[in-house]
PDB file of N, CA and C in Angstrom:
ATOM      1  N   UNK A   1     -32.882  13.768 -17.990  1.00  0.00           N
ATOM      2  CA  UNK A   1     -32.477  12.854 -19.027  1.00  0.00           C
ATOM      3  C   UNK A   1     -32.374  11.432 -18.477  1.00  0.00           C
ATOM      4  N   UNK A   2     -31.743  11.590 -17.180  1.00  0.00           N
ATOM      5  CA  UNK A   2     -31.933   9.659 -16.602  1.00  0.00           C
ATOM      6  C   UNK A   2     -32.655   9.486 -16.264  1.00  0.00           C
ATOM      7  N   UNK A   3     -34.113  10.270 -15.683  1.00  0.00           N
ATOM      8  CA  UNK A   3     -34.822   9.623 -15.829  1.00  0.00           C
ATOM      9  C   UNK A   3     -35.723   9.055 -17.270  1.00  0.00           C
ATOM     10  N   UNK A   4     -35.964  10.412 -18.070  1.00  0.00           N
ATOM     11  CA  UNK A   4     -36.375   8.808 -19.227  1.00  0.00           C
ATOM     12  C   UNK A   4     -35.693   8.056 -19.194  1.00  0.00           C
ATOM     13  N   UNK A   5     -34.612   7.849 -19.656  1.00  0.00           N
ATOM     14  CA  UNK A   5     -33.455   7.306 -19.900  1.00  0.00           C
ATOM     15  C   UNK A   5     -33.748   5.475 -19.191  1.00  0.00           C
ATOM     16  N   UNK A   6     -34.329   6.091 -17.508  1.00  0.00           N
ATOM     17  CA  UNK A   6     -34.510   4.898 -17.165  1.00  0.00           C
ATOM     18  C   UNK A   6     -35.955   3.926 -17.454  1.00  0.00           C
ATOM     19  N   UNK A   7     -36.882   5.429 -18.013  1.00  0.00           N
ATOM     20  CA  UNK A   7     -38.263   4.671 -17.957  1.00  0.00           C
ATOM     21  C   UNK A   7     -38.412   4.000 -19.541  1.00  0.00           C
ATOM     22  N   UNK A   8     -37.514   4.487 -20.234  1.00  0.00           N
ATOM     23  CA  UNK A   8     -37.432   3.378 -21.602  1.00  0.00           C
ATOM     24  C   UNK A   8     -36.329   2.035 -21.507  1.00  0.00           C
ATOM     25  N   UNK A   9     -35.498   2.279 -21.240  1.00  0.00           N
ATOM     26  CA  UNK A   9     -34.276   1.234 -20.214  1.00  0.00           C
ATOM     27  C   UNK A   9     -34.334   0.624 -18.765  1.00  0.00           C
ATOM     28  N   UNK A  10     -35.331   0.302 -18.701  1.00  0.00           N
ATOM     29  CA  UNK A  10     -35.275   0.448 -16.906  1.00  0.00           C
ATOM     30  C   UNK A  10     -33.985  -1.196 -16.377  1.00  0.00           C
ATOM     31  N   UNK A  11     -33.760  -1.748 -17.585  1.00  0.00           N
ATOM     32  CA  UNK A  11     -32.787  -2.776 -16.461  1.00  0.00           C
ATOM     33  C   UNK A  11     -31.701  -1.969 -17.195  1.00  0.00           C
ATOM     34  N   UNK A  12     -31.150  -0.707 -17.353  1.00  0.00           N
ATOM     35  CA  UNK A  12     -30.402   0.218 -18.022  1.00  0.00           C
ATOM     36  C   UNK A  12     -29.042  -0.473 -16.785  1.00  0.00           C
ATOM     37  N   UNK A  13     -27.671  -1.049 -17.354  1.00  0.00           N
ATOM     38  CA  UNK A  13     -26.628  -0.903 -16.755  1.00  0.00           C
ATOM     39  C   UNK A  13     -25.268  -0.231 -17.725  1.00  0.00           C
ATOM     40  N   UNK A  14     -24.783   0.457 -16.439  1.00  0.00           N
ATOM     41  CA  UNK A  14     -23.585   1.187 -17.350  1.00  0.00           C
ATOM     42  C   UNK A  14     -21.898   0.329 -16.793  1.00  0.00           C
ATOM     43  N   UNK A  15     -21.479   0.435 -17.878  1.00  0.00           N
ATOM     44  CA  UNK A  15     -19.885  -0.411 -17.075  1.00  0.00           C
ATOM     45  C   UNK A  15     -18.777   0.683 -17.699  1.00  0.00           C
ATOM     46  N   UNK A  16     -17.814   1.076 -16.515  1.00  0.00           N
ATOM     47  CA  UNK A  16     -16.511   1.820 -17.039  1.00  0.00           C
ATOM     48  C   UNK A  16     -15.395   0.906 -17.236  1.00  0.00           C
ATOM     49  N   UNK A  17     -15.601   1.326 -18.913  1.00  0.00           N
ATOM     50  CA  UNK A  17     -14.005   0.042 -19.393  1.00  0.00           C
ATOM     51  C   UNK A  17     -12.903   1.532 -19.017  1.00  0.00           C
ATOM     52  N   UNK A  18     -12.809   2.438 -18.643  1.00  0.00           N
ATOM     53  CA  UNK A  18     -11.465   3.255 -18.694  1.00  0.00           C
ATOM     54  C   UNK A  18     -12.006   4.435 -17.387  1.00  0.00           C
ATOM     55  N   UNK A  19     -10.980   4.790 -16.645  1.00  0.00           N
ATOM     56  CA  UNK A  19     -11.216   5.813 -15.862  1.00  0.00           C
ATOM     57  C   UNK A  19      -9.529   6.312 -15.801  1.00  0.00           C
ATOM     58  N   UNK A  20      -9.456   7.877 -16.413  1.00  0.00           N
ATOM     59  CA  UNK A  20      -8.021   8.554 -16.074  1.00  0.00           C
ATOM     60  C   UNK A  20      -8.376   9.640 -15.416  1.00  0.00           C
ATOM     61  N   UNK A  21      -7.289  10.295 -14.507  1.00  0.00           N
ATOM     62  CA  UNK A  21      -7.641  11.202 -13.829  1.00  0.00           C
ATOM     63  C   UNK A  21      -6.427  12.319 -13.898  1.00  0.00           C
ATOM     64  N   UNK A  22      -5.973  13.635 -14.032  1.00  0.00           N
ATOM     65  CA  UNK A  22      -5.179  14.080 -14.360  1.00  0.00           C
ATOM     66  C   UNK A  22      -5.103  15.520 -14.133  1.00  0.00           C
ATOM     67  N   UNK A  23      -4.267  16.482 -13.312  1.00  0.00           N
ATOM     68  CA  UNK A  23      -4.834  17.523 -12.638  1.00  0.00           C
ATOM     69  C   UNK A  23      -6.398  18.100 -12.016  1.00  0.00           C
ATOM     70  N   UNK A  24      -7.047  18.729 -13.101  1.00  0.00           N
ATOM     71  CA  UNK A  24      -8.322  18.978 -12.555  1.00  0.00           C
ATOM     72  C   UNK A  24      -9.446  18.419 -13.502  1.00  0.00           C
ATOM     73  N   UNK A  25      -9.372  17.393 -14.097  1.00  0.00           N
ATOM     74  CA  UNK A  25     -10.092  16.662 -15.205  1.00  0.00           C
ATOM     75  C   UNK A  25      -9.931  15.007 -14.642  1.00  0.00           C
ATOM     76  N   UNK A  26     -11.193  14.432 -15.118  1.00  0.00           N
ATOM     77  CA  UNK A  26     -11.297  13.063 -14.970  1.00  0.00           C
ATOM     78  C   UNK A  26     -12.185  12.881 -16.357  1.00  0.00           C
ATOM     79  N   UNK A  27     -11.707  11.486 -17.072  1.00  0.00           N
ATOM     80  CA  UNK A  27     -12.222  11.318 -17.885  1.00  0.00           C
ATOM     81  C   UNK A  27     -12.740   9.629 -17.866  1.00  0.00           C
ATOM     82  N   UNK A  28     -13.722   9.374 -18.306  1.00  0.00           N
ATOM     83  CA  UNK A  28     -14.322   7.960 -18.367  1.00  0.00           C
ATOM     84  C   UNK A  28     -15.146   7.549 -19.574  1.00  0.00           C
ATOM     85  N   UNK A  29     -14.429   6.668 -20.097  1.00  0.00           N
ATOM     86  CA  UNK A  29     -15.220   6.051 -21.300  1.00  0.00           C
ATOM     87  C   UNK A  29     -16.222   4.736 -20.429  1.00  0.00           C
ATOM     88  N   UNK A  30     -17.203   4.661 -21.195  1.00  0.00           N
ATOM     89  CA  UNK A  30     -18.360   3.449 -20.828  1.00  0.00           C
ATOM     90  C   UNK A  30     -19.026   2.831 -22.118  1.00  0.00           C
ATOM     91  N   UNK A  31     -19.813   2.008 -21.584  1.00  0.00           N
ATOM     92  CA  UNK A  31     -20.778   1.420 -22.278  1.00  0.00           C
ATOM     93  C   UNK A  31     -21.941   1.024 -21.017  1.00  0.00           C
ATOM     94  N   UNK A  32     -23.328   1.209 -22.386  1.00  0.00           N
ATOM     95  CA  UNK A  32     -24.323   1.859 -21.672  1.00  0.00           C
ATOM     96  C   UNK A  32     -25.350   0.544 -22.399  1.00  0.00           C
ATOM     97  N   UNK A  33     -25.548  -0.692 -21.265  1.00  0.00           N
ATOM     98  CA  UNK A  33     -26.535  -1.848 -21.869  1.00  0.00           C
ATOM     99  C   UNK A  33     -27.710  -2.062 -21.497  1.00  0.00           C
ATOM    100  N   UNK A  34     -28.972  -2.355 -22.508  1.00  0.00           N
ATOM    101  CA  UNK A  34     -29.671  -2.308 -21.395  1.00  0.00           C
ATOM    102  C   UNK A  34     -31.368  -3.139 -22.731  1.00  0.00           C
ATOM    103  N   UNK A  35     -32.436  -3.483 -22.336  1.00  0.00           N
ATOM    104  CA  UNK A  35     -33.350  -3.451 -22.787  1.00  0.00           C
ATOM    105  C   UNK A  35     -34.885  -2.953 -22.715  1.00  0.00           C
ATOM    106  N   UNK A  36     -35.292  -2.744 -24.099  1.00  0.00           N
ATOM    107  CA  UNK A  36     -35.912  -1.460 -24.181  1.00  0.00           C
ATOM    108  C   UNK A  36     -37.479  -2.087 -23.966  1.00  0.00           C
ATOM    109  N   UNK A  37     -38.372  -1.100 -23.900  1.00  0.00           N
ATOM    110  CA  UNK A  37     -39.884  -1.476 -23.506  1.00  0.00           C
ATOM    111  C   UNK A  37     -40.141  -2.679 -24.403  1.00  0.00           C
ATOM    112  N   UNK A  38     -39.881  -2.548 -25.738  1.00  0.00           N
ATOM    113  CA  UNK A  38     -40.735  -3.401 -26.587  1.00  0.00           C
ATOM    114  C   UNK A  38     -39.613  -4.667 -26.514  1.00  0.00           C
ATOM    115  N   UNK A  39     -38.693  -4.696 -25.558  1.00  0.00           N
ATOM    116  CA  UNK A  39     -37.788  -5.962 -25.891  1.00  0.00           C
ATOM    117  C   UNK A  39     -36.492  -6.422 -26.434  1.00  0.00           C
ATOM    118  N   UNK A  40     -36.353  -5.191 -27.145  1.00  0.00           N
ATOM    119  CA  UNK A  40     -35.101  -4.830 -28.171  1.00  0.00           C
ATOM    120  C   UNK A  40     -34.030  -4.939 -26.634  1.00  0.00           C
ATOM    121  N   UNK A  41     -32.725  -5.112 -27.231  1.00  0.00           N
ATOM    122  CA  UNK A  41     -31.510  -4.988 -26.205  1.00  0.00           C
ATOM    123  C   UNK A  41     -30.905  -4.051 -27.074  1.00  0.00           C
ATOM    124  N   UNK A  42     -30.138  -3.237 -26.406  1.00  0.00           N
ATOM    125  CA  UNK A  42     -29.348  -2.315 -26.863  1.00  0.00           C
ATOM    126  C   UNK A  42     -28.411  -1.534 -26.241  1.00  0.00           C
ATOM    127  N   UNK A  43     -26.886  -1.237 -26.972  1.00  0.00           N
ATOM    128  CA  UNK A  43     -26.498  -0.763 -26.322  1.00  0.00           C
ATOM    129  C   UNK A  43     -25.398   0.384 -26.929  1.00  0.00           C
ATOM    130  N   UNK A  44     -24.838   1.406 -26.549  1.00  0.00           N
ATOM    131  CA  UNK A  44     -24.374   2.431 -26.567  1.00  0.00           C
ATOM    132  C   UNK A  44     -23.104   2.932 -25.632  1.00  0.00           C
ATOM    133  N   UNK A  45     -22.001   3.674 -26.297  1.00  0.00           N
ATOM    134  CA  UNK A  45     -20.773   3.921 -25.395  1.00  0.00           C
ATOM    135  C   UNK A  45     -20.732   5.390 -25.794  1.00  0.00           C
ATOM    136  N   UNK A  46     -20.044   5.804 -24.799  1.00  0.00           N
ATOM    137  CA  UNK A  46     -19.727   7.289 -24.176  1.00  0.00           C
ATOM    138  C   UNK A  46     -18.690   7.714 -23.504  1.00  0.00           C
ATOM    139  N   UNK A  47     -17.917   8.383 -23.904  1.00  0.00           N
ATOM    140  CA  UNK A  47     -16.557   9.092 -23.320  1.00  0.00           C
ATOM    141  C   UNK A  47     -16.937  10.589 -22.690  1.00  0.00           C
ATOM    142  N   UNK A  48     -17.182  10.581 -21.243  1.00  0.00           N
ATOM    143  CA  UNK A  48     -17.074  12.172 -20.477  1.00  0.00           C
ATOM    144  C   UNK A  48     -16.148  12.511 -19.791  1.00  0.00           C
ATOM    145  N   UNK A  49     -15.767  14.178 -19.895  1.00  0.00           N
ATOM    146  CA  UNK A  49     -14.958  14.331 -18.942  1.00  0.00           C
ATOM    147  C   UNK A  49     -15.413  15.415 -18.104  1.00  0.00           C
ATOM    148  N   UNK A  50     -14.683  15.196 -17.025  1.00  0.00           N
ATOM    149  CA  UNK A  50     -15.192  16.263 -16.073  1.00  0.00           C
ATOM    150  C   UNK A  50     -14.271  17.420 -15.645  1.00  0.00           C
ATOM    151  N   UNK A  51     -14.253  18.169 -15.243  1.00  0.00           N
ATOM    152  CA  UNK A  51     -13.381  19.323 -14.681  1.00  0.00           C
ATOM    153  C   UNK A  51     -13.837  19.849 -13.329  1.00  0.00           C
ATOM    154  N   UNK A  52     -12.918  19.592 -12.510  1.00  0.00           N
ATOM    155  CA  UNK A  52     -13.663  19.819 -11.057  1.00  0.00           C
ATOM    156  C   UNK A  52     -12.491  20.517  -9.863  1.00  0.00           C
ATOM    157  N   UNK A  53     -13.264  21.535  -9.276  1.00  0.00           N
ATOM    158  CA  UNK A  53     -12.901  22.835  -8.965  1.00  0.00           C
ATOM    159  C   UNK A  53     -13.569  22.939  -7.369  1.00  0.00           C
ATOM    160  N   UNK A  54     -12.619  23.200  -6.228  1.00  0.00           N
ATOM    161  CA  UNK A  54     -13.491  23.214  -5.105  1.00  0.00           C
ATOM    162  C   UNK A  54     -14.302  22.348  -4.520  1.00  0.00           C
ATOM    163  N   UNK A  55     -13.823  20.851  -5.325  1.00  0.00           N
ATOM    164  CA  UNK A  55     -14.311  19.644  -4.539  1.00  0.00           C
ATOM    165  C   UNK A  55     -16.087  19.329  -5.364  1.00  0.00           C
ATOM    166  N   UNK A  56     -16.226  20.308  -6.282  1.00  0.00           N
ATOM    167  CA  UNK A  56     -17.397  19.777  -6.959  1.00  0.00           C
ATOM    168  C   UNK A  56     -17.016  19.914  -8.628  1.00  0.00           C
ATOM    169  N   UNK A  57     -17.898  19.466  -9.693  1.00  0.00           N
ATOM    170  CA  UNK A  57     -17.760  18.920 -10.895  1.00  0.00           C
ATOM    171  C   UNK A  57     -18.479  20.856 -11.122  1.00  0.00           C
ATOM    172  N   UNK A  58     -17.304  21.510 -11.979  1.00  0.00           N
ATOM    173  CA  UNK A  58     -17.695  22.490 -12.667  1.00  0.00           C
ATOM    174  C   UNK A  58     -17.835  22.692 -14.276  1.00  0.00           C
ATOM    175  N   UNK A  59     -17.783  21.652 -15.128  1.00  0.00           N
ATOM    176  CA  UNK A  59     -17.937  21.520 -16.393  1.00  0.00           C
ATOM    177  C   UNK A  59     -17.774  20.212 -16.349  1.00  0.00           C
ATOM    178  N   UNK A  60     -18.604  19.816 -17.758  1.00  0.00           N
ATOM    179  CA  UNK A  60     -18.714  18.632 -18.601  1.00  0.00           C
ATOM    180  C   UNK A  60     -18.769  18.876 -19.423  1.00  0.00           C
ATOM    181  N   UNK A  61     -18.241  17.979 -19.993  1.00  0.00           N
ATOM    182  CA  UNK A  61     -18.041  17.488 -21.578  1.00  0.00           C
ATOM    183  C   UNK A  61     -18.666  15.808 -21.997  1.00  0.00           C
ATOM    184  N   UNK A  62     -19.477  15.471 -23.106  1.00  0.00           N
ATOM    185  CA  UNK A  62     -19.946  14.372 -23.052  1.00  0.00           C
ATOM    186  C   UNK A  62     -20.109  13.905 -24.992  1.00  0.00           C
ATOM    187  N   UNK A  63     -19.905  12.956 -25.461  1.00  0.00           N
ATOM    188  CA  UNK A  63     -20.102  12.065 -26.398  1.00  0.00           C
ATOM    189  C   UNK A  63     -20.450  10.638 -26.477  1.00  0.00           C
ATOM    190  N   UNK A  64     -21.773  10.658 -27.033  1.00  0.00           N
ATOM    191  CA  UNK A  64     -22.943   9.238 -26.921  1.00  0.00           C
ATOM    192  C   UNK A  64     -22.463   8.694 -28.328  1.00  0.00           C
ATOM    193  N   UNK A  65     -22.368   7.217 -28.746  1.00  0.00           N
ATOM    194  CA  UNK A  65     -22.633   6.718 -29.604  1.00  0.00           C
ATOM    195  C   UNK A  65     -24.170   6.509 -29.755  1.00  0.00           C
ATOM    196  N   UNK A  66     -24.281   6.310 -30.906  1.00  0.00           N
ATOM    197  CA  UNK A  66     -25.672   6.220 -31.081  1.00  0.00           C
ATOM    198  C   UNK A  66     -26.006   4.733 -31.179  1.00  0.00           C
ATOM    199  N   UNK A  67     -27.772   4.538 -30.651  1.00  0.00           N
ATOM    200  CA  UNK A  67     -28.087   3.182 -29.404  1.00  0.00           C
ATOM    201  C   UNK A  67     -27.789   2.040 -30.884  1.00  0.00           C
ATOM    202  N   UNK A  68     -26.689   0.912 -30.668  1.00  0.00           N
ATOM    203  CA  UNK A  68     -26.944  -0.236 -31.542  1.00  0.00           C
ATOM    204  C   UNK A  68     -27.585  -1.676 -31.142  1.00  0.00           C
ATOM    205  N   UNK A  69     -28.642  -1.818 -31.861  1.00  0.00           N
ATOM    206  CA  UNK A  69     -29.293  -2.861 -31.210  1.00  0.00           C
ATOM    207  C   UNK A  69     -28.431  -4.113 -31.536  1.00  0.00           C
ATOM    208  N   UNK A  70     -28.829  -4.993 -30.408  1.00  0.00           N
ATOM    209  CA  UNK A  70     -28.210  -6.790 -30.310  1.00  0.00           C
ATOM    210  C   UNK A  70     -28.635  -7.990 -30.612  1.00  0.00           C
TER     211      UNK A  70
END
């Protein structure tokens, strides 16, 4: 997925406005900016969380807004 992700976005930058962390879950909201082949800018936010077990990430959870152009 990142890679399309990057070959339609390629100056694709992501910024974390929030990072909480809380027993075995971390959660991070973002926004996801970037412009597209034909020129368009656009951009999109996302809240994931993670659950992590033994020092590696054993589930995700993820929600995309859908891409609004600028």
């Amino acid at each position: 997925m990142m890679i399309a992700m990057h070959e339609q976005i390629s100056d694709l930058q992501v910024t974390i406005e929030d990072m909480i962390a809380e027993n075995d879950k971390v959660v991070c909201r973002n926004v996801w900016r970037g412009t597209t082949r034909s020129g368009q800018t656009v951009e999109f936010r996302g809240i994931v969380i993670w659950r992590l077990a033994g020092g590696k990430i054993v589930e995700r959870w993820a929600s995309v807004t859908a891409p609004s152009s600028q």
